[in-house]
C-alpha atoms as a PDB file:
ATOM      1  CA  UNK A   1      90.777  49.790 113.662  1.00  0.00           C
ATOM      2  CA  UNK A   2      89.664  52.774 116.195  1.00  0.00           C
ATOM      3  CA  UNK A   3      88.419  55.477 114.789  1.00  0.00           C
ATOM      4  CA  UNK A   4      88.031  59.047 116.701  1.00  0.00           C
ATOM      5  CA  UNK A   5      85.699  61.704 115.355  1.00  0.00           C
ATOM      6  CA  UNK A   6      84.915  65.224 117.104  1.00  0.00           C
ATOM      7  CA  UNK A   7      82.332  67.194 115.724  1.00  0.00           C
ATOM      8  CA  UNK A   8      81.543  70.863 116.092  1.00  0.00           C
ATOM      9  CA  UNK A   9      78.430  70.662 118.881  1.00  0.00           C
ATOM     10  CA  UNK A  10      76.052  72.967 116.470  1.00  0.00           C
ATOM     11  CA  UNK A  11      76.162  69.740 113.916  1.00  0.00           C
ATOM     12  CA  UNK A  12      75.836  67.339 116.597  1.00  0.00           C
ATOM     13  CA  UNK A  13      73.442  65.574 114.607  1.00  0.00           C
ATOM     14  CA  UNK A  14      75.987  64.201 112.186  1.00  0.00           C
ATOM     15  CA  UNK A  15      77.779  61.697 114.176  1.00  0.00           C
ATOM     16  CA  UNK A  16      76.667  58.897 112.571  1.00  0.00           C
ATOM     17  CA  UNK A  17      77.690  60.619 109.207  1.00  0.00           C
ATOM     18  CA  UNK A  18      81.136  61.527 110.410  1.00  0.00           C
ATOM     19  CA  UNK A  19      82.007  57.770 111.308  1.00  0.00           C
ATOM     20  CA  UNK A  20      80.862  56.607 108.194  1.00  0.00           C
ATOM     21  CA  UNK A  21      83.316  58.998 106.291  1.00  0.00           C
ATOM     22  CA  UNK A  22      86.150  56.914 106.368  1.00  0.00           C
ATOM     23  CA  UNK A  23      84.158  53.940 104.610  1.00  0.00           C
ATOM     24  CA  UNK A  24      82.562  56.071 102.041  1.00  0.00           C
ATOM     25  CA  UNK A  25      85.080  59.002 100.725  1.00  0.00           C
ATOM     26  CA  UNK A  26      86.609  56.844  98.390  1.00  0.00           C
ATOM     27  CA  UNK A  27      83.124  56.055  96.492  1.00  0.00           C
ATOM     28  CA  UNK A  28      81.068  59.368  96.849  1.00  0.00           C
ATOM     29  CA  UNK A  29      81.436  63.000  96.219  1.00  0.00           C
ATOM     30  CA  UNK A  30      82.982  65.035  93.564  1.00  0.00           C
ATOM     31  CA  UNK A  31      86.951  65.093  93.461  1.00  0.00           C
ATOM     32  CA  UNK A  32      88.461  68.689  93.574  1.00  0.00           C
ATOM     33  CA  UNK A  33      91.728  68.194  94.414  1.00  0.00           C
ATOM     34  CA  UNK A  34      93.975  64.805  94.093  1.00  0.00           C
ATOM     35  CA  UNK A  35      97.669  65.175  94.749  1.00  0.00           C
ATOM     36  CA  UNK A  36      99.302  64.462  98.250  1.00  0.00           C
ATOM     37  CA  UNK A  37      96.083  64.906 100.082  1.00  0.00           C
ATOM     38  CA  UNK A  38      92.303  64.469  98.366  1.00  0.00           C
ATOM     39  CA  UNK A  39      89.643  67.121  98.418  1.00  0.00           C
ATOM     40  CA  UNK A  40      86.062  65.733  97.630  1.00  0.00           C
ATOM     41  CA  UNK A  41      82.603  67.834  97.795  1.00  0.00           C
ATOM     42  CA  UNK A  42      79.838  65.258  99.178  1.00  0.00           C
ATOM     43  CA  UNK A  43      76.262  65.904  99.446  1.00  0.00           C
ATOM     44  CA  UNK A  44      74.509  65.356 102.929  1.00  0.00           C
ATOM     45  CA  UNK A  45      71.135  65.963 103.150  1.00  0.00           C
ATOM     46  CA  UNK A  46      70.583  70.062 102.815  1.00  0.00           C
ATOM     47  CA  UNK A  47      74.422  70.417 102.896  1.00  0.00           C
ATOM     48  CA  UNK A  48      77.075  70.424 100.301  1.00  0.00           C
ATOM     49  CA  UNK A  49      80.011  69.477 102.429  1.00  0.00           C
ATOM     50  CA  UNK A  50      84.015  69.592 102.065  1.00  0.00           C
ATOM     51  CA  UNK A  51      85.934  66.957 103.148  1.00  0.00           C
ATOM     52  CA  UNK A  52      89.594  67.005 103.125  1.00  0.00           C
ATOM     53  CA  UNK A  53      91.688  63.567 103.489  1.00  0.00           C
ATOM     54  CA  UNK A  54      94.964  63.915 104.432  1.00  0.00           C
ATOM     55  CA  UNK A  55      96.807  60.798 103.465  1.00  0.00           C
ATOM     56  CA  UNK A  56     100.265  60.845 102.695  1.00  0.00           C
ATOM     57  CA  UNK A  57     101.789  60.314 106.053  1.00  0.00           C
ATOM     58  CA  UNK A  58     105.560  59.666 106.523  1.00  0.00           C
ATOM     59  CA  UNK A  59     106.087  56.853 109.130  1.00  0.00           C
ATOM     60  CA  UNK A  60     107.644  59.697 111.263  1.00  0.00           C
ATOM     61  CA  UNK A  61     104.716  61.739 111.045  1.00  0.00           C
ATOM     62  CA  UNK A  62     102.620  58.448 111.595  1.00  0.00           C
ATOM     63  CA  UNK A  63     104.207  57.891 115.217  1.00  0.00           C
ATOM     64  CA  UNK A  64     104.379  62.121 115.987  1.00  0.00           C
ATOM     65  CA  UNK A  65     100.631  62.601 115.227  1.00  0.00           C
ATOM     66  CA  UNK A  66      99.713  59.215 116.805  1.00  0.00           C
ATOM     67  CA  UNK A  67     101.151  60.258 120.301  1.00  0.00           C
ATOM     68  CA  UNK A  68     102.743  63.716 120.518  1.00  0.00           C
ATOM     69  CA  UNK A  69     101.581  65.808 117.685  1.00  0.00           C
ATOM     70  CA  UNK A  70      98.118  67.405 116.854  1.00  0.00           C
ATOM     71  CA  UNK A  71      96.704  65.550 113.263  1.00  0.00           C
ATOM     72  CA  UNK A  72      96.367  68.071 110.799  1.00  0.00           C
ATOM     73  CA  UNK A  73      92.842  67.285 110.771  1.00  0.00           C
ATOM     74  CA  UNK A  74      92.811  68.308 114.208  1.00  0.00           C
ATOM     75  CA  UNK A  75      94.797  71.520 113.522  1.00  0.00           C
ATOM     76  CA  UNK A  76      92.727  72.671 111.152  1.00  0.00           C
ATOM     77  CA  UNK A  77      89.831  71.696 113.216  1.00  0.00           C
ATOM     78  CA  UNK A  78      90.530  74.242 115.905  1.00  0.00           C
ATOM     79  CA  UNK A  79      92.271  76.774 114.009  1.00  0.00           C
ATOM     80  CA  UNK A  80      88.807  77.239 111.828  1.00  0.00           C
ATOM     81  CA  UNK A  81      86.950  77.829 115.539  1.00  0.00           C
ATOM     82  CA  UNK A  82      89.307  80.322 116.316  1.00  0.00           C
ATOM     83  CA  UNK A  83      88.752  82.179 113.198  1.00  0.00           C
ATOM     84  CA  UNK A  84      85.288  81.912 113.793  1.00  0.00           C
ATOM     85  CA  UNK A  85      85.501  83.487 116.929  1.00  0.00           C
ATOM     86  CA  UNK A  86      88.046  86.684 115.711  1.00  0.00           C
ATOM     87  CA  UNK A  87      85.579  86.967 112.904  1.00  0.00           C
ATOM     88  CA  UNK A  88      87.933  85.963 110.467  1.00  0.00           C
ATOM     89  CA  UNK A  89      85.870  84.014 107.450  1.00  0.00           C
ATOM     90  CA  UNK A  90      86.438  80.226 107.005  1.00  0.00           C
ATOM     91  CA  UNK A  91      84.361  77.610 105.535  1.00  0.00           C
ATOM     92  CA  UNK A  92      82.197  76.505 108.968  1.00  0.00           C
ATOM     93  CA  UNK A  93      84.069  73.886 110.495  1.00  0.00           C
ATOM     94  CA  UNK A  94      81.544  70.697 110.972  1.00  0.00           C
ATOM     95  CA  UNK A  95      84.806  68.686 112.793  1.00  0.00           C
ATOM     96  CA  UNK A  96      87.701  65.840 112.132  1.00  0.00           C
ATOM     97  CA  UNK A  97      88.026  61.912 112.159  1.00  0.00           C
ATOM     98  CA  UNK A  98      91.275  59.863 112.804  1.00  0.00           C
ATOM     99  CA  UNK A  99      91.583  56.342 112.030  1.00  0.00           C
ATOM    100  CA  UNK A 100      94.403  54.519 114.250  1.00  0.00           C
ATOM    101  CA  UNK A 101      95.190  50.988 113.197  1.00  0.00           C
ATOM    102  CA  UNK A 102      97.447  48.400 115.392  1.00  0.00           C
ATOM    103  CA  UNK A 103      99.076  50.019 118.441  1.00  0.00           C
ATOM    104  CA  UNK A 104      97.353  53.182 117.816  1.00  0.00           C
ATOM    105  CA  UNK A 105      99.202  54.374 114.654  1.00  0.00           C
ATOM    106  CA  UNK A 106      97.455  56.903 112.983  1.00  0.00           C
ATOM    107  CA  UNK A 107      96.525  55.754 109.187  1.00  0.00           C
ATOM    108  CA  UNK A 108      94.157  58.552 107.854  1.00  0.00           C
ATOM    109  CA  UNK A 109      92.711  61.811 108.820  1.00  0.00           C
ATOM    110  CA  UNK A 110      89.930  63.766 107.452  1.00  0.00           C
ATOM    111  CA  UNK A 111      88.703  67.112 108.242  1.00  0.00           C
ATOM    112  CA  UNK A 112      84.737  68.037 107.178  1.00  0.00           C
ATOM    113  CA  UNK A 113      83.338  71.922 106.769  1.00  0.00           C
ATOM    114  CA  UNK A 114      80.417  72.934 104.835  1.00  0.00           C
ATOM    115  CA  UNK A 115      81.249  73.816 101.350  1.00  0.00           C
ATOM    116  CA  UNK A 116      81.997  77.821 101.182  1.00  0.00           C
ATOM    117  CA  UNK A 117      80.584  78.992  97.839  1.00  0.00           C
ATOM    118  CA  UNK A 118      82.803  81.769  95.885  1.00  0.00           C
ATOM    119  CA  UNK A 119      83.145  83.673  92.927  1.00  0.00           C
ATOM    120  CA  UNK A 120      86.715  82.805  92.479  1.00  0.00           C
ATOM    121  CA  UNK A 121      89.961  82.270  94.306  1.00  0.00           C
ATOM    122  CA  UNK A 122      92.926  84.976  94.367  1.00  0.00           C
ATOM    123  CA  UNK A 123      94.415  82.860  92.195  1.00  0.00           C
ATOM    124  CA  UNK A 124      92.462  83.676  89.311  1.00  0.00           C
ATOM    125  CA  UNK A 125      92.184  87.217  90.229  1.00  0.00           C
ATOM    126  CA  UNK A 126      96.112  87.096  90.027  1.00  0.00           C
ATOM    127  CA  UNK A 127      95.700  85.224  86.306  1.00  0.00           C
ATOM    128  CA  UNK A 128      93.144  87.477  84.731  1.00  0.00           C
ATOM    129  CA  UNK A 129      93.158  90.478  83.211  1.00  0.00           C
ATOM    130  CA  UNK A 130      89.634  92.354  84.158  1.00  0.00           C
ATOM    131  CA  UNK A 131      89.189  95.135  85.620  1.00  0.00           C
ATOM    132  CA  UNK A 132      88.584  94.106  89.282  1.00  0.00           C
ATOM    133  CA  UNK A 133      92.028  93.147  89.570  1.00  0.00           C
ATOM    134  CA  UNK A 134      93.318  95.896  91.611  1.00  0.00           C
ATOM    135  CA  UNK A 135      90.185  96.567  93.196  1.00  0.00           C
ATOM    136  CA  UNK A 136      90.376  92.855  94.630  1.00  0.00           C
ATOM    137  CA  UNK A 137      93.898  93.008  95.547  1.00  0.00           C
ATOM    138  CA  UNK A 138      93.684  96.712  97.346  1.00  0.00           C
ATOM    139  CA  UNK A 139      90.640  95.476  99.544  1.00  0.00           C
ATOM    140  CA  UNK A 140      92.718  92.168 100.190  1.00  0.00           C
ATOM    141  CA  UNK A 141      95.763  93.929 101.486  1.00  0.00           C
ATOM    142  CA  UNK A 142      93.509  96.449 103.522  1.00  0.00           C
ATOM    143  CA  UNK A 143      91.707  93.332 105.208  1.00  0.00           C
ATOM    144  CA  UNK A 144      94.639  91.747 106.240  1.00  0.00           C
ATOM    145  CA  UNK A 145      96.519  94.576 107.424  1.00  0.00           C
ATOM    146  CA  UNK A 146      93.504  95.747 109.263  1.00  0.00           C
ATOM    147  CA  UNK A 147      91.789  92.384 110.563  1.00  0.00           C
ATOM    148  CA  UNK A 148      93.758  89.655 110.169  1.00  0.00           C
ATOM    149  CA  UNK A 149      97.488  90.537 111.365  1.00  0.00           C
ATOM    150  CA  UNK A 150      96.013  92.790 114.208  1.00  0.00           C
ATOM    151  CA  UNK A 151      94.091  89.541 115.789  1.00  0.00           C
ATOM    152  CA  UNK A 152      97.351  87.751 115.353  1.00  0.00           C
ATOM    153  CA  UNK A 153      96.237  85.182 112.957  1.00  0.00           C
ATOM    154  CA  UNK A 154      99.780  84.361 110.647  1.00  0.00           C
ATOM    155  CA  UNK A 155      99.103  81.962 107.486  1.00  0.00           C
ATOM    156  CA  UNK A 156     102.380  79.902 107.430  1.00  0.00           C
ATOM    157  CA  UNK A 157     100.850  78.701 103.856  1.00  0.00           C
ATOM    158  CA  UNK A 158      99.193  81.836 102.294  1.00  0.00           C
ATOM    159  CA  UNK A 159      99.595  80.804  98.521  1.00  0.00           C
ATOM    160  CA  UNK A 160      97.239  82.360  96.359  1.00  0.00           C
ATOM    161  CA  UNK A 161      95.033  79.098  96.116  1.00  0.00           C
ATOM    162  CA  UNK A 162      94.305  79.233  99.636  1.00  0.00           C
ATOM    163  CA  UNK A 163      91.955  82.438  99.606  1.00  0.00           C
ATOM    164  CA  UNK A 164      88.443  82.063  98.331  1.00  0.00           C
ATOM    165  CA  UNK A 165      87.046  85.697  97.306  1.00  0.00           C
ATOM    166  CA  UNK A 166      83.314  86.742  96.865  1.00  0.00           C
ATOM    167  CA  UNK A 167      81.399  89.951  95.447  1.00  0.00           C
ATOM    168  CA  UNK A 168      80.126  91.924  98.009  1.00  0.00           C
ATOM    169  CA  UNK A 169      79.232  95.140  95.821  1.00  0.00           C
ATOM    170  CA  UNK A 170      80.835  97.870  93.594  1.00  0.00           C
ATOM    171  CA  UNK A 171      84.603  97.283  94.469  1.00  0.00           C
ATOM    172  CA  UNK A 172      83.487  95.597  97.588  1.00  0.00           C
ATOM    173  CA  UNK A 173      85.179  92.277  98.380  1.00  0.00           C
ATOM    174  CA  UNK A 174      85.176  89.285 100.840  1.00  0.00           C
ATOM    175  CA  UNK A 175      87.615  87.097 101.768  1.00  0.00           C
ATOM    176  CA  UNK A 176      87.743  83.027 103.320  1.00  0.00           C
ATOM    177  CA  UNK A 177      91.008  81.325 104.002  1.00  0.00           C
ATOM    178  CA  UNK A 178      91.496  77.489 103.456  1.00  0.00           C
ATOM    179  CA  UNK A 179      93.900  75.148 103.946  1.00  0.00           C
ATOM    180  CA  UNK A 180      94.274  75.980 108.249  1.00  0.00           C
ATOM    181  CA  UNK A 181      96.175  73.274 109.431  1.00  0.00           C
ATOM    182  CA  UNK A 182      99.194  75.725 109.174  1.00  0.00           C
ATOM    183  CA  UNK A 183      98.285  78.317 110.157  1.00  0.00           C
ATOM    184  CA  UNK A 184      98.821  79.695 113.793  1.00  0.00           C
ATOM    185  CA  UNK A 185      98.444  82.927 116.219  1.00  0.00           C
ATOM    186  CA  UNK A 186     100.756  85.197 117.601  1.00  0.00           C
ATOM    187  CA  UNK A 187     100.673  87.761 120.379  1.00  0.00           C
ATOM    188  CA  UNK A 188     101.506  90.342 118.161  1.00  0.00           C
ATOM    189  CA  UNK A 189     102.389  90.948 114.147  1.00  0.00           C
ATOM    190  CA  UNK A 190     103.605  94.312 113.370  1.00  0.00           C
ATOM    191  CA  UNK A 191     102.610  95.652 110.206  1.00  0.00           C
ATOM    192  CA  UNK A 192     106.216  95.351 108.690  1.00  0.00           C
ATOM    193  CA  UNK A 193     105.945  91.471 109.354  1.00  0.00           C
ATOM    194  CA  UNK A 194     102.475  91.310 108.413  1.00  0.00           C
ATOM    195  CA  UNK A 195     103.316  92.891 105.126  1.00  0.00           C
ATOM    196  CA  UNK A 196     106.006  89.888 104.636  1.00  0.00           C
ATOM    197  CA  UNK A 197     103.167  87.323 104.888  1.00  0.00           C
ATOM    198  CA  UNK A 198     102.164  88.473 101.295  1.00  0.00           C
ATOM    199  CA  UNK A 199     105.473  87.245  99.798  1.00  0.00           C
ATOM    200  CA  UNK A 200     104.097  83.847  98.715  1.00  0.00           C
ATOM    201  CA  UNK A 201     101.206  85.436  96.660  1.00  0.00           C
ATOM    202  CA  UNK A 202     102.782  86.376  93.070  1.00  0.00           C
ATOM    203  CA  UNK A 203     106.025  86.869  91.504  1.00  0.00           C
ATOM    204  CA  UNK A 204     104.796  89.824  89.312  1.00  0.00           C
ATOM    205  CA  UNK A 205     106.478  92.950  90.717  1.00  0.00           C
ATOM    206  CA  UNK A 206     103.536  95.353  89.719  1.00  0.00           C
ATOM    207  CA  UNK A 207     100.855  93.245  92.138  1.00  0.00           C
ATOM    208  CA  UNK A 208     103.309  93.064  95.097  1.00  0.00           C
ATOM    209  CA  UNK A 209     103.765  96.829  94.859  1.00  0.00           C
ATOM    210  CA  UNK A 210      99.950  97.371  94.635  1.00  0.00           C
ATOM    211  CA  UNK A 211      99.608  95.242  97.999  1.00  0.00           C
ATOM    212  CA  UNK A 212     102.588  96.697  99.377  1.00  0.00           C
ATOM    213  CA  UNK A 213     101.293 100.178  98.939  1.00  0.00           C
ATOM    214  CA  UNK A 214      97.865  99.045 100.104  1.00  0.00           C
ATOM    215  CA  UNK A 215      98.824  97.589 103.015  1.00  0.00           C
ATOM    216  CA  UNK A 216     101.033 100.245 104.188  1.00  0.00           C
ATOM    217  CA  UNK A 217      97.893 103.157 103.236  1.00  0.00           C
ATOM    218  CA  UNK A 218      95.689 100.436 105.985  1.00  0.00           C
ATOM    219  CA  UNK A 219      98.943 100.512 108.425  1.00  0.00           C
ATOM    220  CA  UNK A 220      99.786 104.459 108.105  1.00  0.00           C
ATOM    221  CA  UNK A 221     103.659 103.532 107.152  1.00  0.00           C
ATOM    222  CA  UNK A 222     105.959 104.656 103.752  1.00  0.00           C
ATOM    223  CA  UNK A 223     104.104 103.247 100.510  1.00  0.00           C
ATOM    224  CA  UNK A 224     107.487 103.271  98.626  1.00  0.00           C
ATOM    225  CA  UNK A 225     109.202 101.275 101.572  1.00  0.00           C
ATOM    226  CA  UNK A 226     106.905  99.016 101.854  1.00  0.00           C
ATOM    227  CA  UNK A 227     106.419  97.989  98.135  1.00  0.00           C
ATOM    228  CA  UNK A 228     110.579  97.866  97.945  1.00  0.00           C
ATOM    229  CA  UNK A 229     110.253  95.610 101.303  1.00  0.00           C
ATOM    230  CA  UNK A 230     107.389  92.938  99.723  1.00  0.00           C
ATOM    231  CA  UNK A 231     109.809  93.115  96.556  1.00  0.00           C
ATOM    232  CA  UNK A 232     113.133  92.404  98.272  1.00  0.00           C
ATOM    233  CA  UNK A 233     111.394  89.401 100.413  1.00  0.00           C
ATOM    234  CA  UNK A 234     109.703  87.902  97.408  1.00  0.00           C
ATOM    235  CA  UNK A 235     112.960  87.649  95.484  1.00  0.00           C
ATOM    236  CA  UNK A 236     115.186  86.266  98.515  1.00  0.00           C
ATOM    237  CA  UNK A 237     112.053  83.531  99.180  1.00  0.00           C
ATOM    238  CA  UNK A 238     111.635  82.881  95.191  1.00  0.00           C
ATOM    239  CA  UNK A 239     115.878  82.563  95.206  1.00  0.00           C
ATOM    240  CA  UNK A 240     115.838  79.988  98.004  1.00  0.00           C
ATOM    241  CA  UNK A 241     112.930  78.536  96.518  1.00  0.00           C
ATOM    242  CA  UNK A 242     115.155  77.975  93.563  1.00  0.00           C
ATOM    243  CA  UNK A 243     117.996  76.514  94.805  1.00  0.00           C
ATOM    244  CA  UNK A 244     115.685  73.700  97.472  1.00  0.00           C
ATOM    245  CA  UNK A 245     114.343  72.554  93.954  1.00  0.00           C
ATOM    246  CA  UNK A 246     117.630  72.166  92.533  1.00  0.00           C
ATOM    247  CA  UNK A 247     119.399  70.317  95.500  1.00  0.00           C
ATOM    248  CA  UNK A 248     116.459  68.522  95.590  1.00  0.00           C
ATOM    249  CA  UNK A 249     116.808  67.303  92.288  1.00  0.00           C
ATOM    250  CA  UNK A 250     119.914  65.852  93.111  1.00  0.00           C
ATOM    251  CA  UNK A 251     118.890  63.811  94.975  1.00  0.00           C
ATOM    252  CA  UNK A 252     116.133  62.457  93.011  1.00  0.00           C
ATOM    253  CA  UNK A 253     115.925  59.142  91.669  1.00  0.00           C
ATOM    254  CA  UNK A 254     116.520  59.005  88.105  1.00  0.00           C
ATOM    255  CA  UNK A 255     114.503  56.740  85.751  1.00  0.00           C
END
């Protein structure tokens, strides 16, 4: 067994940590998450760190990420630096491990950051009824249509779990994206595709339009077009959405 770790130079210090994480995530820490891939909070000396296991790989994927494809660990790796450097919040990237078994076929891959405390996530926001709600929502659309599409950062997954929000002060709001490893960058994202990036978020017709609205107010464009744009995409990604899960089912095994 080889196993590969890179680690962010300002936590040089952890090496010995990082190739012991293979050995030890499945006995320490505090599970989060459990489904196709295993999020666990372990406690390192002063920090409280994140580590995400990625570890159902297809035996495609197993050959493309051993020699032609960047790991997802490794994705997410370098897509949280590049955040870092736009000024685009993440939880601080401490690096990645690999673990290649016979003829250097990847088996597992983990990716470490320092646990990024928050108040919620825009999920909840979404599932609540107080009165933040559109405050939270406005300053999210604002942010993204005026610092996140204009330095060409495009969330492939933006689902409503994957943005952590904090309390900055009186209707005053922070944002941190998770989940990188899709994510990527583009030369340029006008503000009508930017806007389309929101589609994922909600189904509720009354929170797209608030976005919609917002985001167009940040961009200078039509509030009503906008909100009738989110609204159309939403329902043409929700009807495809649809009918994947039912040809899917199809095809399912039955009991």
């Amino acid at each position: 067994m080889k196993i590969i770790t890179h680690i962010n130079p300002d936590f040089s210090a952890m090496n010995s940590f990082m190739k012991s994480v293979p050995q030890i995530f499945a006995d320490e820490g505090e599970t989060l998450k459990k489904d196709r891939n295993e999020i666990k909070v372990i406690q390192h000396g002063q920090l409280r760190l994140c580590i995400k296991s990625f570890n159902r790989i297809t035996a495609f994927n197993r050959l493309m990420y051993s020699w032609f494809r960047a790991t997802k660990a490794k994705r997410s790796y370098r897509v949280a630096r590049r955040l870092e450097k736009l000024g685009i919040d993440t939880p601080r990237p401490i690096g990645y491990i690999e673990v290649y078994g016979r003829w250097g076929i990847l088996k597992k891959a983990f990716y470490v950051s320092i646990y990024h405390e928050h108040d919620f996530d825009l999920t909840a926001v979404l599932n609540s009824n107080n009165d933040d709600q559109e405050s939270i929502l406005s300053c999210f659309s604002q942010y993204m249509a005026n610092v996140v599409h204009p330095s060409g950062a495009w969330h492939n997954d933006l689902s409503s779990g994957n943005v952590l929000v904090n309390a900055k002060g009186e209707e005053d709001w922070s944002f941190s994206f998770i989940d990188l490893n899709r994510m990527q960058f583009k030369r340029y994202i006008s503000p009508a595709r930017g806007l389309i990036n929101l589609k994922k978020l909600t189904n509720k017709p009354v929170f797209l339009a608030l976005m919609a609205e917002q985001y167009a107010l940040a961009a200078d464009k039509r509030e009503q077009l906008y909100a009738a744009l989110l609204l159309r995409e939403n329902f043409l990604f929700s009807l495809r959405r649809f009918y994947r899960k039912k040809v899917l089912r199809k095809f399912k095994p039955h009991k």
